[in-house]
Protein backbone atom coordinates (compact mmCIF):
# COMPACT_ATOMS: atom_id res chain seq x y z
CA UNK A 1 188.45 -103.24 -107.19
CA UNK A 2 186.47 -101.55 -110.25
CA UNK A 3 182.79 -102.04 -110.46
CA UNK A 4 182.17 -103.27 -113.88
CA UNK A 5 179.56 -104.59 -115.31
CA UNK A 6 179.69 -106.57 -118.69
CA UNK A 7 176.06 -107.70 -120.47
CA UNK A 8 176.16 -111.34 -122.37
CA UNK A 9 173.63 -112.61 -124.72
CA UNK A 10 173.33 -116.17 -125.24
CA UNK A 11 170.02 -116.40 -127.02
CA UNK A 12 167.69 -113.73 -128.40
CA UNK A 13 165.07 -113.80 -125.62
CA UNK A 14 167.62 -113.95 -122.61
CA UNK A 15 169.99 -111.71 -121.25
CA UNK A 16 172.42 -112.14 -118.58
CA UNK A 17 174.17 -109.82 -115.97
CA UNK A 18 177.78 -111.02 -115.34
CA UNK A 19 180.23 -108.94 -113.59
CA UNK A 20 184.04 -109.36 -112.41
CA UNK A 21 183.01 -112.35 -110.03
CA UNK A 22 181.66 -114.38 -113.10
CA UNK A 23 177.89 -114.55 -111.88
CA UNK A 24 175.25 -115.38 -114.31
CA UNK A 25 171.66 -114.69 -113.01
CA UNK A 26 168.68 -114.73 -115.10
CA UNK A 27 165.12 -113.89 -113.57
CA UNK A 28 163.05 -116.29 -114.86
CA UNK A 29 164.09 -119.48 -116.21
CA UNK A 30 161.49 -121.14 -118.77
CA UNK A 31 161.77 -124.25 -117.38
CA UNK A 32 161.43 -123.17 -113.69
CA UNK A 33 158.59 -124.09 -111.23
CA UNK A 34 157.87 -120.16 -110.70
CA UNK A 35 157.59 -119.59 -113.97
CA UNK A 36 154.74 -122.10 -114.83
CA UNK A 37 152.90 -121.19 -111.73
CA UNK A 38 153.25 -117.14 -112.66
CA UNK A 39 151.85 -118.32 -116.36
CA UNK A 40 149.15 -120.23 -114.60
CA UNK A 41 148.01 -117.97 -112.50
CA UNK A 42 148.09 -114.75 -115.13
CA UNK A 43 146.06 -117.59 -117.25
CA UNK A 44 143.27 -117.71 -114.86
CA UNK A 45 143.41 -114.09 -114.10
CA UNK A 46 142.71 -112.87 -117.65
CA UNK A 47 140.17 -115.37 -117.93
CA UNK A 48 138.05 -113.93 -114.39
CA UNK A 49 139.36 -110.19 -115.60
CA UNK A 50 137.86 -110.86 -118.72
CA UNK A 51 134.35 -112.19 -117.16
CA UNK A 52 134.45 -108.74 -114.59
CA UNK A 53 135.00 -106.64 -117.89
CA UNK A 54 132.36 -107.92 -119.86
CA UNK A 55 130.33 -107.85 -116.77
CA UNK A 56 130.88 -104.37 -116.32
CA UNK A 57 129.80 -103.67 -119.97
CA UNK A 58 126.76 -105.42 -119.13
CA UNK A 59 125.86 -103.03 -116.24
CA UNK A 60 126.97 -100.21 -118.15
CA UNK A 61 124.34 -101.61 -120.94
CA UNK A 62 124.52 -100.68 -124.61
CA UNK A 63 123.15 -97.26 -124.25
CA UNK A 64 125.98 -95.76 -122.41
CA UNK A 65 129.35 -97.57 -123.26
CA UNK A 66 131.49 -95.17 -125.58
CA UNK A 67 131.45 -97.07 -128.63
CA UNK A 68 133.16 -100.52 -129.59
CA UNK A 69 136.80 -98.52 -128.69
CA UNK A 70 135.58 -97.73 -125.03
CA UNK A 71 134.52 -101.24 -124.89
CA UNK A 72 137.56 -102.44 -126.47
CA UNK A 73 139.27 -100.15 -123.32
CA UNK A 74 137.37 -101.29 -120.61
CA UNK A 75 137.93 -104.79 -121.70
CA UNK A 76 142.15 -104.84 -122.56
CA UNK A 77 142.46 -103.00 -119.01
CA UNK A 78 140.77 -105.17 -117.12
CA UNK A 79 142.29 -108.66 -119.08
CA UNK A 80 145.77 -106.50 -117.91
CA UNK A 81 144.57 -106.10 -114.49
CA UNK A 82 143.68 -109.57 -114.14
CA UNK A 83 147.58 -111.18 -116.16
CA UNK A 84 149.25 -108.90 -113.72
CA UNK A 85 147.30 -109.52 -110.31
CA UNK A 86 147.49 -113.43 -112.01
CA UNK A 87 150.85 -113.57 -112.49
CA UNK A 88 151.65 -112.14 -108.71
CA UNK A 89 148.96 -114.28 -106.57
CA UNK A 90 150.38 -117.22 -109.20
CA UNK A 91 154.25 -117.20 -108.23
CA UNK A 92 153.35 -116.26 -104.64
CA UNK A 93 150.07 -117.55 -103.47
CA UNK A 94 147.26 -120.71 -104.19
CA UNK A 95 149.05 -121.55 -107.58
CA UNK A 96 152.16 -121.66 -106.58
CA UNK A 97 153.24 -125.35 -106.21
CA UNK A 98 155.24 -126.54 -103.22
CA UNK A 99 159.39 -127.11 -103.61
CA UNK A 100 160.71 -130.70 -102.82
């Protein structure tokens, strides 16, 4: 039996994996209970990143922050930080809603 793997596109923003058996998987569904809670979650965690960024600019006070693009930085890397940590305690942990 050959290993063969075809790709199929249905819509722009999906792709699907199907191989000889026929299997169509998708990782995230937009419709799916995971998915919500992951958005949720990476929601809430840009908001508190964003809070600990400008925070931290605030210690760092206005004489020592590298101008508005080291600002700019400090405060994209931690709004990343906090979608990405977000989106992982979201699909896993307190916002993740329980399955009937």
């Amino acid at each position: 039996m050959s290993k063969r793997t075809y790709f199929v596109t249905s819509e722009f923003r999906s792709i699907s994996v199907v191989d000889e058996r026929s299997v169509v998987e998708s990782p995230a569904y937009p419709e799916s209970e995971e998915f919500r809670n992951a958005v949720n979650g990476s929601i809430v965690g840009l908001v508190i990143a964003l809070i600990y960024g400008a925070a931290t600019l605030w210690v760092i006070g206005p004489r020592y922050i590298p101008g508005v693009f080291g600002a700019s930085l400090i405060l994209g890397y931690s709004g990343l930080g906090g979608i990405l940590f977000g989106a992982i305690i979201g699909s896993t942990g307190i916002f993740a809603s329980k399955r009937k």
